[in-house]
N, C-alpha and C. Protein backbone atom coordinates (compact mmCIF):
# COMPACT_ATOMS: atom_id res chain seq x y z
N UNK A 1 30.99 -18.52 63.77
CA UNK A 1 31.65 -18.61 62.46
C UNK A 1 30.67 -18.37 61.33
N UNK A 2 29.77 -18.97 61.24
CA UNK A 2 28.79 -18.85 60.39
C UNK A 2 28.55 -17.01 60.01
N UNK A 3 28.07 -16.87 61.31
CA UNK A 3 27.71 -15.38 61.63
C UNK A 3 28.66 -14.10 60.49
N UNK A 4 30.06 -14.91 60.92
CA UNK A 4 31.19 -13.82 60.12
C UNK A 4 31.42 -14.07 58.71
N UNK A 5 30.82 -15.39 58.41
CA UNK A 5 30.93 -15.72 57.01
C UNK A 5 29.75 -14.87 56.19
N UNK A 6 28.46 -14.59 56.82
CA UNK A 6 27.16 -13.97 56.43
C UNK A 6 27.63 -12.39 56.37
N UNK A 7 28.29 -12.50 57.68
CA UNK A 7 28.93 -10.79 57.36
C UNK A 7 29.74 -10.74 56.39
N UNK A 8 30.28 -11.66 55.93
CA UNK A 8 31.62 -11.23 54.75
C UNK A 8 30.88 -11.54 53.25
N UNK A 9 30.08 -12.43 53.27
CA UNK A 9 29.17 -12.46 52.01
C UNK A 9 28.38 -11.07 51.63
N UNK A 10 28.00 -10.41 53.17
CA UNK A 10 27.31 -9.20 52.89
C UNK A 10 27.83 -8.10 52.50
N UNK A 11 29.46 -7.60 53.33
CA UNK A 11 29.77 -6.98 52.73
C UNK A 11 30.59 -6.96 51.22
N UNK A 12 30.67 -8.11 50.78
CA UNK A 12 31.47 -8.59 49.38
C UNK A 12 30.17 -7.98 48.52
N UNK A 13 28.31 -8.73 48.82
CA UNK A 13 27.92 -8.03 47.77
C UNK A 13 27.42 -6.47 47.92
N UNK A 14 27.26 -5.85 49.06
CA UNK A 14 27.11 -4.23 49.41
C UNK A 14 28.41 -3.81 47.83
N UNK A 15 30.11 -4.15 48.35
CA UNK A 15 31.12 -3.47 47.34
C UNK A 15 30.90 -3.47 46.23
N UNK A 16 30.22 -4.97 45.88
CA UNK A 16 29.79 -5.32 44.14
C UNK A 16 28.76 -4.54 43.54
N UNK A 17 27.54 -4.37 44.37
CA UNK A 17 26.49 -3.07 44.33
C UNK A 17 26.83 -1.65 44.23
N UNK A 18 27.98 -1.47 45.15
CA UNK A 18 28.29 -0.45 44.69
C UNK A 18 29.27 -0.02 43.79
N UNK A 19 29.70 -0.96 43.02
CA UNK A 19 30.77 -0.69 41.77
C UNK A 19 30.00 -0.72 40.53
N UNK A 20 28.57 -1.84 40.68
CA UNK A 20 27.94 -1.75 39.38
C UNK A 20 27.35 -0.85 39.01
N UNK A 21 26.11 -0.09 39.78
CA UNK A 21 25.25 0.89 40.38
C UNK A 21 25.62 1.60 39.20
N UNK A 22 26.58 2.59 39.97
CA UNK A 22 27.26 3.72 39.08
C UNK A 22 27.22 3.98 37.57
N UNK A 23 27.97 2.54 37.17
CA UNK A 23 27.89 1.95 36.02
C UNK A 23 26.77 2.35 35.15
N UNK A 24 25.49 1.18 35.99
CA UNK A 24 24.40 1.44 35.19
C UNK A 24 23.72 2.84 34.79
N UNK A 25 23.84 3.21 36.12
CA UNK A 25 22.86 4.64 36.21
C UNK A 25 23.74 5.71 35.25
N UNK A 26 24.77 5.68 35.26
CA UNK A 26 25.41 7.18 34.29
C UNK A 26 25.97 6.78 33.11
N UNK A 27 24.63 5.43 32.01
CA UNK A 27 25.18 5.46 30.89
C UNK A 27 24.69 6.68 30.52
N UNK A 28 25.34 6.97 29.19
CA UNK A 28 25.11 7.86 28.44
C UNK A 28 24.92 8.20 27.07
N UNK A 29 24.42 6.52 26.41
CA UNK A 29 24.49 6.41 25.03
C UNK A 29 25.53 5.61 24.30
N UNK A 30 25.43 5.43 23.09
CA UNK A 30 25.81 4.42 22.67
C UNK A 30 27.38 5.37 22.44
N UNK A 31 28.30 4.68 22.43
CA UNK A 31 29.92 5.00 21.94
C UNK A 31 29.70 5.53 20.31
N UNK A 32 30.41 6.58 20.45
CA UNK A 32 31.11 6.58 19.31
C UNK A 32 31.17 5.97 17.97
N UNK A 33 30.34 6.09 17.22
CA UNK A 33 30.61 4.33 15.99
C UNK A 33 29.54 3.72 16.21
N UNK A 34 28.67 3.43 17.20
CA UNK A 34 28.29 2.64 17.52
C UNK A 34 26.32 2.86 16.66
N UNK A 35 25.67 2.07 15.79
CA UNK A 35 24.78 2.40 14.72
C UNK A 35 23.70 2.26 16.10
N UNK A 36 22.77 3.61 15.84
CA UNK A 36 21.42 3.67 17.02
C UNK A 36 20.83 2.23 16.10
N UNK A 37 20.02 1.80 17.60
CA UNK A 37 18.75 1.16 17.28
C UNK A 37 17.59 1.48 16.52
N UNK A 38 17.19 0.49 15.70
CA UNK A 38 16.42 1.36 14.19
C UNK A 38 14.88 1.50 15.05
N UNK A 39 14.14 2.45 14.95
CA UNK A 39 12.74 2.72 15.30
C UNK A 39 11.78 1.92 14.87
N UNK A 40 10.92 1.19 15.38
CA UNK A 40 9.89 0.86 14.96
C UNK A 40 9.00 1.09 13.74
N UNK A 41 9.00 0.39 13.06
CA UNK A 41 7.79 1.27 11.51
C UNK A 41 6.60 1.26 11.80
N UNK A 42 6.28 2.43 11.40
CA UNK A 42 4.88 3.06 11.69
C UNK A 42 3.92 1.99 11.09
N UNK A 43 2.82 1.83 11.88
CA UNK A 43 1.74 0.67 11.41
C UNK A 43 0.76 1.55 10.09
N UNK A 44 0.50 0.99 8.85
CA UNK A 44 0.08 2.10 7.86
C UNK A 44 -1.56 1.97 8.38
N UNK A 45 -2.06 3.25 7.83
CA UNK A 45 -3.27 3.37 7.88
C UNK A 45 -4.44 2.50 7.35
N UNK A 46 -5.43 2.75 8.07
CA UNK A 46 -6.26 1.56 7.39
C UNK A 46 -6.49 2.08 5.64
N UNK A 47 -6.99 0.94 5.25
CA UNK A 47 -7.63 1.95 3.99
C UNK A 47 -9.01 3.08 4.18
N UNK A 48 -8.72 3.96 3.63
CA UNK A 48 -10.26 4.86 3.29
C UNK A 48 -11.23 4.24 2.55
N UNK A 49 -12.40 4.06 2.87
CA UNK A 49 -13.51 3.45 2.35
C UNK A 49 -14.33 4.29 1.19
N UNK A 50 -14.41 3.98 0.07
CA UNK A 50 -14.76 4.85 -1.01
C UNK A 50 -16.07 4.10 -1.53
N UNK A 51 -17.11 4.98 -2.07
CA UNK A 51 -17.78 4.04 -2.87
C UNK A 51 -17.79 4.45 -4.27
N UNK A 52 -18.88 4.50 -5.48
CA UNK A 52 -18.39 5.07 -6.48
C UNK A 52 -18.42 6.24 -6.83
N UNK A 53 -19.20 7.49 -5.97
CA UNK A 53 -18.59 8.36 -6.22
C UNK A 53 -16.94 9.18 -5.54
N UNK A 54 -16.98 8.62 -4.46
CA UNK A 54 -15.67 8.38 -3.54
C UNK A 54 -14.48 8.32 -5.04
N UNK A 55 -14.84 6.98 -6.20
CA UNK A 55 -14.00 6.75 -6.64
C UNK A 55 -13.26 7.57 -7.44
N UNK A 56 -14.55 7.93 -8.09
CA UNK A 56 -14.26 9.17 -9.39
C UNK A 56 -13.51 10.26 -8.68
N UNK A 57 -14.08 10.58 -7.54
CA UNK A 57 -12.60 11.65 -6.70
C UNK A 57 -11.23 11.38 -7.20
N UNK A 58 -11.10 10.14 -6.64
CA UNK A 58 -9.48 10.10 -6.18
C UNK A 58 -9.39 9.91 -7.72
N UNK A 59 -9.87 9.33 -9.11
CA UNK A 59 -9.60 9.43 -9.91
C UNK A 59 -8.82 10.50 -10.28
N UNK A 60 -9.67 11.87 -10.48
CA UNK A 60 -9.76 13.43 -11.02
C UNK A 60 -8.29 13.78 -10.36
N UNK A 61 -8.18 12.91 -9.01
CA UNK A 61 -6.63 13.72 -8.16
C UNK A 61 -5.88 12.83 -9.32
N UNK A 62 -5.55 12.03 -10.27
CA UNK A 62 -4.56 11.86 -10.56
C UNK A 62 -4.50 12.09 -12.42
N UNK A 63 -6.04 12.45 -12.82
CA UNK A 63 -5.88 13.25 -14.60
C UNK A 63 -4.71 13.95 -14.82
N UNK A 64 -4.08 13.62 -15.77
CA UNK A 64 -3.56 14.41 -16.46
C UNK A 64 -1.80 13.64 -16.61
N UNK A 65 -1.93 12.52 -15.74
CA UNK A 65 -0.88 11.01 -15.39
C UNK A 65 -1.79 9.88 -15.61
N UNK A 66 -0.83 9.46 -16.00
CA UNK A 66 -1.38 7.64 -17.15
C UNK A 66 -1.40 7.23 -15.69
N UNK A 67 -2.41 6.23 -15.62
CA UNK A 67 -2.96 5.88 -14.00
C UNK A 67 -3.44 4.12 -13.83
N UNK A 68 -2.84 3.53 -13.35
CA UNK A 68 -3.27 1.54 -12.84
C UNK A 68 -3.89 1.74 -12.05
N UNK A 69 -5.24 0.89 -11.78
CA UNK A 69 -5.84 1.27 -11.03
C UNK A 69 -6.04 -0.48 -10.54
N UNK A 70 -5.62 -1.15 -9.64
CA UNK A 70 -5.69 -2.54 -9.34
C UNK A 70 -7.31 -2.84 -8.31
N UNK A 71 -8.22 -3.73 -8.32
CA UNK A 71 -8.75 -4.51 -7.55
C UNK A 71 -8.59 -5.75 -7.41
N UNK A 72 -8.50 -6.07 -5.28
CA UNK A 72 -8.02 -6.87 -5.52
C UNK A 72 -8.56 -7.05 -3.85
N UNK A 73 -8.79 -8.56 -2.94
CA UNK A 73 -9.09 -8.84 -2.01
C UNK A 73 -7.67 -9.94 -1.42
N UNK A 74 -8.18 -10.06 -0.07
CA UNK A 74 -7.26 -10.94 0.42
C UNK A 74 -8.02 -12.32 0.18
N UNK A 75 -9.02 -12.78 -0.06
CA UNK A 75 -9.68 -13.87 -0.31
C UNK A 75 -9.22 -14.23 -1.44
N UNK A 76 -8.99 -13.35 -2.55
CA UNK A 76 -8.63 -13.81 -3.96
C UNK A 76 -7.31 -14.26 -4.19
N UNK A 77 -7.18 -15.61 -4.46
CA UNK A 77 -5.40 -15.78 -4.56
C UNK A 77 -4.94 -15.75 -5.87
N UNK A 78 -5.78 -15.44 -7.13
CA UNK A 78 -4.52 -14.52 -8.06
C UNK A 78 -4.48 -13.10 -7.78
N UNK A 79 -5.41 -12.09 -7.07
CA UNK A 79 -4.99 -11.36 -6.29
C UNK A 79 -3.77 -11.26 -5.88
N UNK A 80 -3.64 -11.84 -4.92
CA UNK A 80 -2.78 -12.14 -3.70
C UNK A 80 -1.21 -12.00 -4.40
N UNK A 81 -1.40 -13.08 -5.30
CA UNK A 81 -0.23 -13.62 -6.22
C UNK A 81 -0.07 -12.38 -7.43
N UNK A 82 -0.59 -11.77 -7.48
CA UNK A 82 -0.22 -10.50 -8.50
C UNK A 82 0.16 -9.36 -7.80
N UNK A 83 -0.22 -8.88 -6.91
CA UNK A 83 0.36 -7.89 -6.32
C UNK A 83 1.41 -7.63 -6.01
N UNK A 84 2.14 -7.75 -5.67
CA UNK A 84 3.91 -7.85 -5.19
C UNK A 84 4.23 -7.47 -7.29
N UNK A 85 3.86 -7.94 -7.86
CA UNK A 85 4.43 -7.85 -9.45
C UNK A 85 3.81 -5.94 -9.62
N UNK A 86 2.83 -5.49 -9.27
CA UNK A 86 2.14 -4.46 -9.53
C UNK A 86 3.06 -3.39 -8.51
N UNK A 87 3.32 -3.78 -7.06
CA UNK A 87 4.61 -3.08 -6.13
C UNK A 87 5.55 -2.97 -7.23
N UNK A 88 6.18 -4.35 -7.72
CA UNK A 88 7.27 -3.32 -8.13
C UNK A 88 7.57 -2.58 -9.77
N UNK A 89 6.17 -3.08 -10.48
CA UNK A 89 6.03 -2.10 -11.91
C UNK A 89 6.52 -1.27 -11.02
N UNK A 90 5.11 -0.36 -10.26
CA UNK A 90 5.32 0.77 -10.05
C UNK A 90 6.50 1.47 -9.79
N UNK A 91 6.98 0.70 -8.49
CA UNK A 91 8.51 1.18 -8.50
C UNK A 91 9.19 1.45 -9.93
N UNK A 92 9.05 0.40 -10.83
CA UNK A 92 10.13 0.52 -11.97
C UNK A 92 9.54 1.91 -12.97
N UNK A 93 8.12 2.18 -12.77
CA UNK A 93 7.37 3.22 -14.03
C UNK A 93 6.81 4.63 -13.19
N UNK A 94 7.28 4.57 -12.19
CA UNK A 94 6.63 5.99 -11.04
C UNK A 94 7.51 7.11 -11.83
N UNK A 95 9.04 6.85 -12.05
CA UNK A 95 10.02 7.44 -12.24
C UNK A 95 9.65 8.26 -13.70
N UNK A 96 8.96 7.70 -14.38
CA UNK A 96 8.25 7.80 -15.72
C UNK A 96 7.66 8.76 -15.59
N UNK A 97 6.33 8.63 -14.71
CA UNK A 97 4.98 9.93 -14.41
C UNK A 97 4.10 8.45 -13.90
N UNK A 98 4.08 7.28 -13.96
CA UNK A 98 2.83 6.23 -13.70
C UNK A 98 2.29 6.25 -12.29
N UNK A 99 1.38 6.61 -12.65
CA UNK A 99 0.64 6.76 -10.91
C UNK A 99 -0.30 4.99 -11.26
N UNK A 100 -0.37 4.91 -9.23
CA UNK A 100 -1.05 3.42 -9.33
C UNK A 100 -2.01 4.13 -7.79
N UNK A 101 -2.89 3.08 -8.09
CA UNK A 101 -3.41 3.02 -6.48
C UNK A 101 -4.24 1.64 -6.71
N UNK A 102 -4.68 0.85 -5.43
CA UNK A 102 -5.45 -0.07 -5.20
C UNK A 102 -6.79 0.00 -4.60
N UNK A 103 -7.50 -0.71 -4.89
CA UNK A 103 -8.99 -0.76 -3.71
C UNK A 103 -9.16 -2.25 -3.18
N UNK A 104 -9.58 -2.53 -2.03
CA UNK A 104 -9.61 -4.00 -1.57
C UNK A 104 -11.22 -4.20 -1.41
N UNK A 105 -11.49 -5.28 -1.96
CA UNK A 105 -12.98 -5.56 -1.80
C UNK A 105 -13.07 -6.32 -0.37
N UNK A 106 -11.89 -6.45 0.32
CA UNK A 106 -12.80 -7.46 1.61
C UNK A 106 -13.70 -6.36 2.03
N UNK A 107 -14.48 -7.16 3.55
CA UNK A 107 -15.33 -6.95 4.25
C UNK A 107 -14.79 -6.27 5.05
N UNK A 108 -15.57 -6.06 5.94
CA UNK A 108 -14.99 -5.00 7.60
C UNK A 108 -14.39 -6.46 8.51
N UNK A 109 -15.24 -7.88 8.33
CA UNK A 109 -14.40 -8.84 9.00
C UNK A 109 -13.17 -9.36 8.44
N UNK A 110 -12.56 -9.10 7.57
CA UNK A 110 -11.33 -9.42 7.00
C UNK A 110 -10.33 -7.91 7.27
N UNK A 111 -10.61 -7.14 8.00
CA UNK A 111 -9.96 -5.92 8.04
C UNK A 111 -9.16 -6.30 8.34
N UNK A 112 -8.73 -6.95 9.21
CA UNK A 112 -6.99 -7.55 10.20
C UNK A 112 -6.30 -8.31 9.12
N UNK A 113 -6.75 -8.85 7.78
CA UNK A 113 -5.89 -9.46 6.80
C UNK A 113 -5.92 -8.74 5.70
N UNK A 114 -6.67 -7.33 5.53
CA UNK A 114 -5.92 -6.49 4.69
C UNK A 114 -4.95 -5.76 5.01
N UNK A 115 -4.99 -5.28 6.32
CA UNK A 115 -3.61 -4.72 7.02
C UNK A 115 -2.58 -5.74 6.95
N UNK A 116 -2.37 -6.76 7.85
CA UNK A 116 -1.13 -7.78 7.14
C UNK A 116 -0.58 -7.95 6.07
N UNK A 117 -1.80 -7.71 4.76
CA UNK A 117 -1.31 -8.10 3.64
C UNK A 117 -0.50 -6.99 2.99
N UNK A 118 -0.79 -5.64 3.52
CA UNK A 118 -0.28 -4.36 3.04
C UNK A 118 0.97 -4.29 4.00
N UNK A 119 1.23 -4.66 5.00
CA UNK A 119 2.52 -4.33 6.08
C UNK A 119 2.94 -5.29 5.18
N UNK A 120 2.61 -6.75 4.81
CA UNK A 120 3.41 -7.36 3.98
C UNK A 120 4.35 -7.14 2.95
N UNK A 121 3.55 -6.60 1.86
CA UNK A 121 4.03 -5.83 0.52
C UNK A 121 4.47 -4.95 0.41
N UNK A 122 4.10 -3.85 1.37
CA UNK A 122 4.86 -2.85 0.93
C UNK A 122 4.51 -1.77 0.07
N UNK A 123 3.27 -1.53 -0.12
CA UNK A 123 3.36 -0.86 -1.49
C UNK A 123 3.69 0.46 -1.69
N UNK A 124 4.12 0.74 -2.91
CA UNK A 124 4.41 2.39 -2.54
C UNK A 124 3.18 3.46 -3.21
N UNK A 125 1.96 2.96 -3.11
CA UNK A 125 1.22 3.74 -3.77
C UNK A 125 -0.03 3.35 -2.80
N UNK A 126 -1.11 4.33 -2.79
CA UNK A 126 -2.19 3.99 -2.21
C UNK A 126 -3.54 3.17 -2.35
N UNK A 127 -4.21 2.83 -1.21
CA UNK A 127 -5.14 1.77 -1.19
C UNK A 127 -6.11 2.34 -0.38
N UNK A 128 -7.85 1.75 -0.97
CA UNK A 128 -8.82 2.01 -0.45
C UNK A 128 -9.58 0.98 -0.49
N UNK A 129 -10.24 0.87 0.62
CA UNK A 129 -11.48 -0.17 0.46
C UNK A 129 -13.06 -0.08 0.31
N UNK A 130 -13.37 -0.47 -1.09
CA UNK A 130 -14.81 -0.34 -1.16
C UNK A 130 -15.97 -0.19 0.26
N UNK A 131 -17.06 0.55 0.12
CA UNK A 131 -17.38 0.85 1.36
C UNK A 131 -18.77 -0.09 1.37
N UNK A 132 -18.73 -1.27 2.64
CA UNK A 132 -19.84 -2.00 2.88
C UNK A 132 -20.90 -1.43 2.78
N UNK A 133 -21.81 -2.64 1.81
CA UNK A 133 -23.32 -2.38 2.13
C UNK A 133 -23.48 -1.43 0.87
N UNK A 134 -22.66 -1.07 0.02
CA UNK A 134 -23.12 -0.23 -1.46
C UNK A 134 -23.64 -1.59 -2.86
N UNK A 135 -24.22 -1.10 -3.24
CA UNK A 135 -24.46 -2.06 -4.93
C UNK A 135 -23.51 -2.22 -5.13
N UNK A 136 -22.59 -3.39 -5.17
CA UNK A 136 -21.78 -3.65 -6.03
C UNK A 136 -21.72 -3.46 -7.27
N UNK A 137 -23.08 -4.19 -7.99
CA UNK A 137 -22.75 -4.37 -9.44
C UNK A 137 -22.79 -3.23 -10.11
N UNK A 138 -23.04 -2.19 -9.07
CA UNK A 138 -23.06 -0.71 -9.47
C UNK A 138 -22.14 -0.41 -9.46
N UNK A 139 -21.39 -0.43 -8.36
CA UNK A 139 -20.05 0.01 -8.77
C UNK A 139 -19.00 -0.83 -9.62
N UNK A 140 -18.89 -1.82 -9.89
CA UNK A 140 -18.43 -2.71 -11.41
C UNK A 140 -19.11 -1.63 -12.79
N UNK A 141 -20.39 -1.78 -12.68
CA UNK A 141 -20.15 -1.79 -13.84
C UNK A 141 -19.79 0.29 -13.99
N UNK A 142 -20.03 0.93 -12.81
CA UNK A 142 -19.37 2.28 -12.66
C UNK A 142 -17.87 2.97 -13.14
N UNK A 143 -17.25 1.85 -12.23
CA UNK A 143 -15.87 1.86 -12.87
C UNK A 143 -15.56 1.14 -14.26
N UNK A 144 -16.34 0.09 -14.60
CA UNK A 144 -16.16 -0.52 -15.93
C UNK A 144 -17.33 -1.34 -16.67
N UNK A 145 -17.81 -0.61 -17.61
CA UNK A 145 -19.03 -1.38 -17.94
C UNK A 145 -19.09 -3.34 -18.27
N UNK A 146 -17.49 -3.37 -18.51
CA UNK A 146 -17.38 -4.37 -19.18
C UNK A 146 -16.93 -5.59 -17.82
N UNK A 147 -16.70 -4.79 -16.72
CA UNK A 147 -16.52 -5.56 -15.19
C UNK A 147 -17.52 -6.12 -15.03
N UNK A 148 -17.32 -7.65 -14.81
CA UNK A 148 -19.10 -8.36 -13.87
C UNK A 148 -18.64 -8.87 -12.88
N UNK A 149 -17.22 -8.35 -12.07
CA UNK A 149 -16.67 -8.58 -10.55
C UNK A 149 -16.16 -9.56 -10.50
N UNK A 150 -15.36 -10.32 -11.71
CA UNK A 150 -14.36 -10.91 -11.56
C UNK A 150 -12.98 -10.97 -11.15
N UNK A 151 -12.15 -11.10 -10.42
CA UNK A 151 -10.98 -10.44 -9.65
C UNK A 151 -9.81 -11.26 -9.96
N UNK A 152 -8.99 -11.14 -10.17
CA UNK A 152 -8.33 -9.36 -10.46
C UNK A 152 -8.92 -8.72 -11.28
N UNK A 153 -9.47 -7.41 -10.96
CA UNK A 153 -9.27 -6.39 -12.23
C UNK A 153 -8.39 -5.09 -11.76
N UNK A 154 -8.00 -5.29 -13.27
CA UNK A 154 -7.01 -4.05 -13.45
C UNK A 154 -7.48 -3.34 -14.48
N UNK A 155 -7.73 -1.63 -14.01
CA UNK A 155 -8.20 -0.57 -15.10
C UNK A 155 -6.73 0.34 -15.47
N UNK A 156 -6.85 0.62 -16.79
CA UNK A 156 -5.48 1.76 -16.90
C UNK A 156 -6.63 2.89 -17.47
N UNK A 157 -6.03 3.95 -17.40
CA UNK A 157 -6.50 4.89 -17.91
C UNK A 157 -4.98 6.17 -18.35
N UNK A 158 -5.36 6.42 -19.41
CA UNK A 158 -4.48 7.58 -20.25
C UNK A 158 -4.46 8.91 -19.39
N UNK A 159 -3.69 9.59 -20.05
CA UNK A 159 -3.38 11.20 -19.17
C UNK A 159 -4.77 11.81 -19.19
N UNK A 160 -5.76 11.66 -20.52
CA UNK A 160 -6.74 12.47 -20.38
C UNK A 160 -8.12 11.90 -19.36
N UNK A 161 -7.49 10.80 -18.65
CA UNK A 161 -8.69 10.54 -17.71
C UNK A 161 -9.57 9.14 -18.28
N UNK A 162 -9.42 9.40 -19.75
CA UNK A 162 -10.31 7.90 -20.30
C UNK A 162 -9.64 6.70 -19.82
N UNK A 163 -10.48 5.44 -20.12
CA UNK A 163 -10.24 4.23 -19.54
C UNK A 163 -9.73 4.00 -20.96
N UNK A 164 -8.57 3.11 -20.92
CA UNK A 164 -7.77 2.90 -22.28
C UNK A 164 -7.52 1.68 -22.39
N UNK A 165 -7.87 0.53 -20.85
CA UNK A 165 -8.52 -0.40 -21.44
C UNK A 165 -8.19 -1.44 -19.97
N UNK A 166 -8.34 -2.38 -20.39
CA UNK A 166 -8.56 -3.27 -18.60
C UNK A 166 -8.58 -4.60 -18.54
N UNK A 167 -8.19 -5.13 -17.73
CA UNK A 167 -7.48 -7.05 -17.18
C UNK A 167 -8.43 -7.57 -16.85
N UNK A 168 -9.38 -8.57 -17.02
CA UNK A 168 -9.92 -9.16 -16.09
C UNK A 168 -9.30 -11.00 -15.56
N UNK A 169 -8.92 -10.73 -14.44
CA UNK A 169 -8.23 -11.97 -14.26
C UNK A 169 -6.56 -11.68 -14.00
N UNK A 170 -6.07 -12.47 -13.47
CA UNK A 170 -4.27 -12.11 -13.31
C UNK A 170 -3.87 -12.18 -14.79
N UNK A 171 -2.83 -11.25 -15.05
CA UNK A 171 -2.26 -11.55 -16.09
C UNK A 171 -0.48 -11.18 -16.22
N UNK A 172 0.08 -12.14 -17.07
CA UNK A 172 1.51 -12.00 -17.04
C UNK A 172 2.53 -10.55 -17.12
N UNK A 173 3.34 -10.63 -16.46
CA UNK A 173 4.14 -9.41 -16.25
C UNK A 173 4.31 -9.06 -17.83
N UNK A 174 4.54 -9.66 -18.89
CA UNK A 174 4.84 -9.31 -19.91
C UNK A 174 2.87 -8.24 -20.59
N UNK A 175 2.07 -9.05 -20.01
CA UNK A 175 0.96 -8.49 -20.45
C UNK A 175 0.92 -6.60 -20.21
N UNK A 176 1.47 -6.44 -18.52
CA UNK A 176 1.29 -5.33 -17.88
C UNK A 176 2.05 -4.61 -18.33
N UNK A 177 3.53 -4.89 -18.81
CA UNK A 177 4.43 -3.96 -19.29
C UNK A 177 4.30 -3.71 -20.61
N UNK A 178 3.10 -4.11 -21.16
CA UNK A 178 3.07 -3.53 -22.76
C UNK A 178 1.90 -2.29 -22.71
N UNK A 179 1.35 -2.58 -21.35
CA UNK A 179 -0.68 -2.07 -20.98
C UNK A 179 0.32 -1.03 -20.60
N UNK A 180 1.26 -0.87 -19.72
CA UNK A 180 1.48 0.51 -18.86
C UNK A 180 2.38 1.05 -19.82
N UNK A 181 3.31 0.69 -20.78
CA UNK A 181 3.91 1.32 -21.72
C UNK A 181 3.10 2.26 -22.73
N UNK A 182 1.85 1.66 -23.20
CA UNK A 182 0.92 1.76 -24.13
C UNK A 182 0.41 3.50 -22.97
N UNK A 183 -0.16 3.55 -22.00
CA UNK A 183 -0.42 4.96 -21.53
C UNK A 183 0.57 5.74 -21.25
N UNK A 184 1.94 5.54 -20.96
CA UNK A 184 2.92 5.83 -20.35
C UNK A 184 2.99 7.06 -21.93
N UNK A 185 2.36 6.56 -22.86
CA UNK A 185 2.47 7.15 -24.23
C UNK A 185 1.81 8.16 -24.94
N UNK A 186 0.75 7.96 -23.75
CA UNK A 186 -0.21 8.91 -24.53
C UNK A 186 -0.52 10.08 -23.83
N UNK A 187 -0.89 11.05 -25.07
CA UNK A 187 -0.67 12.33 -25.26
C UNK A 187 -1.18 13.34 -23.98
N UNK A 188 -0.21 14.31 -23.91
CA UNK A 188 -0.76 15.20 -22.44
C UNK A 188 -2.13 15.85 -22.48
N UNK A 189 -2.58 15.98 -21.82
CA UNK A 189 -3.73 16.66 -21.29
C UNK A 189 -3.86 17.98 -21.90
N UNK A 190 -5.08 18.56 -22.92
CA UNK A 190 -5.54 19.77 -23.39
C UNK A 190 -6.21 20.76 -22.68
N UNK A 191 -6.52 21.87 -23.05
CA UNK A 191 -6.80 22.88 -22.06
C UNK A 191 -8.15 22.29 -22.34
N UNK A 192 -8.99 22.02 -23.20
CA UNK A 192 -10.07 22.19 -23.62
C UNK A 192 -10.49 20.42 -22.57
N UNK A 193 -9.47 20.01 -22.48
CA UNK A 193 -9.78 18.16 -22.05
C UNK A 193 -9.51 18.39 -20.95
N UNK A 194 -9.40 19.56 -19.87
CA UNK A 194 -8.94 19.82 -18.57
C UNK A 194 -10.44 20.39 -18.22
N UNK A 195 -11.08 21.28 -18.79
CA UNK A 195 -12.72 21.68 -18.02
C UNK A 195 -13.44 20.36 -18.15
N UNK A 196 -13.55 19.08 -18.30
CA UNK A 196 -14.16 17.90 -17.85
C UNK A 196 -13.27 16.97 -16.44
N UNK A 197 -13.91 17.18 -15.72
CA UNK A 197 -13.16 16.56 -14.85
C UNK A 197 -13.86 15.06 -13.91
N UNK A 198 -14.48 15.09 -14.71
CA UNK A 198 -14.70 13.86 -14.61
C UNK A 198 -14.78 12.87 -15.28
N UNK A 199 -13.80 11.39 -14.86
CA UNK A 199 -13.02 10.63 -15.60
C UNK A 199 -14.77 9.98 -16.73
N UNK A 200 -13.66 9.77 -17.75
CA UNK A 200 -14.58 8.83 -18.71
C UNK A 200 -14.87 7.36 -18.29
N UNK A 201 -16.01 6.98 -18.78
CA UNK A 201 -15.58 5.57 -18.66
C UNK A 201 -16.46 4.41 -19.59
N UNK A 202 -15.25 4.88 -20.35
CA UNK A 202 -15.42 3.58 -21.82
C UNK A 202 -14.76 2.43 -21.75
N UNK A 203 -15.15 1.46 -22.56
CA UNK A 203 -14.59 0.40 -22.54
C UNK A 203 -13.50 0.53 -23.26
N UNK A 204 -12.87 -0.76 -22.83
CA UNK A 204 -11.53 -1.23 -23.67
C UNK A 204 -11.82 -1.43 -24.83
């Protein structure tokens, strides 16, 4: 008895195997209607490591557009706490002509929490990280004579490339939307102000 009960269990699941089988093996995609599974988002690139002449490059790529230029680390928490406000100026002043980009002062050992912090935010504009082991205070006072590497800083600069003036420290959304209005204003780029191509850099 036993024996015929083992045989009837066996062939009950052989029939069930072979009704599912089929099933599985010849799907063919989702029905009709039915919304695909969304893809994975691409992990963003690290930042490019610039030092100060690195900087003045990417500057020159954006003369001739009123330009924010943010520094800012993951160590620094008005950093931290200002950024997401600078994401979405931009969003709100890109539409304008306002170009932005960032630089991150961490280290090469904080690399895994500048990536988080950027998959975080979101930003829609680009980021670089100062390149270890350069003079700092060279490059402060390079990009701004009046910088002694207090963080946040924020540089704007006008269409013609000059520095038109700069944040040191977080400052209120109302501060930024008068700073980026104020270049958003000023005058286009001359033929004669186009053979210098390399940015000015005066104080505020």
């Amino acid at each position: 008895m036993g024996t015929a009960y083992r045989n009837a269990g066996l062939a009950f699941a052989t029939a069930l195997l072979a009704s599912v089988v089929p099933q599985v093996f010849s799907y063919a995609g989702p029905s009709p209607g039915t919304a695909p599974i969304a893809a994975k988002a691409a992990t963003p690139a690290d930042p490019q490591l610039i030092d100060l002449a690195g900087y003045y490059k990417v500057l020159a790529k954006y003369r001739g557009r009123p330009l924010v230029v943010t520094f800012w680390a993951t160590w620094c928490e008005p950093c931290r706490d200002e950024f997401p406000m600078l994401v979405a100026l931009h969003k709100q002043y890109a539409p304008e002509g306002l170009a932005m980009f960032g630089v991150s002062l961490d280290d090469d050992a904080d690399l895994h929490l500048v990536r988080r912090f950027l998959a975080r935010n979101e930003p829609g504009f680009a980021n670089y990280r100062q390149k270890p082991g350069i003079d700092v205070d060279a490059f402060y006072r390079g990009v701004n004579p009046a910088w002694n590497g207090t963080m946040p800083e924020t540089v704007f600069y006008g269409r013609d490339g000059r520095l038109a003036g700069h944040f040191i420290g977080e400052q209120p959304h109302a501060a930024f939307d008068r700073a980026i209005r104020l270049i958003l204003a000023t005058p286009a780029v001359s033929t004669s102000q186009e053979q210098d191509h390399r940015p000015s850099r005066g104080t505020s």
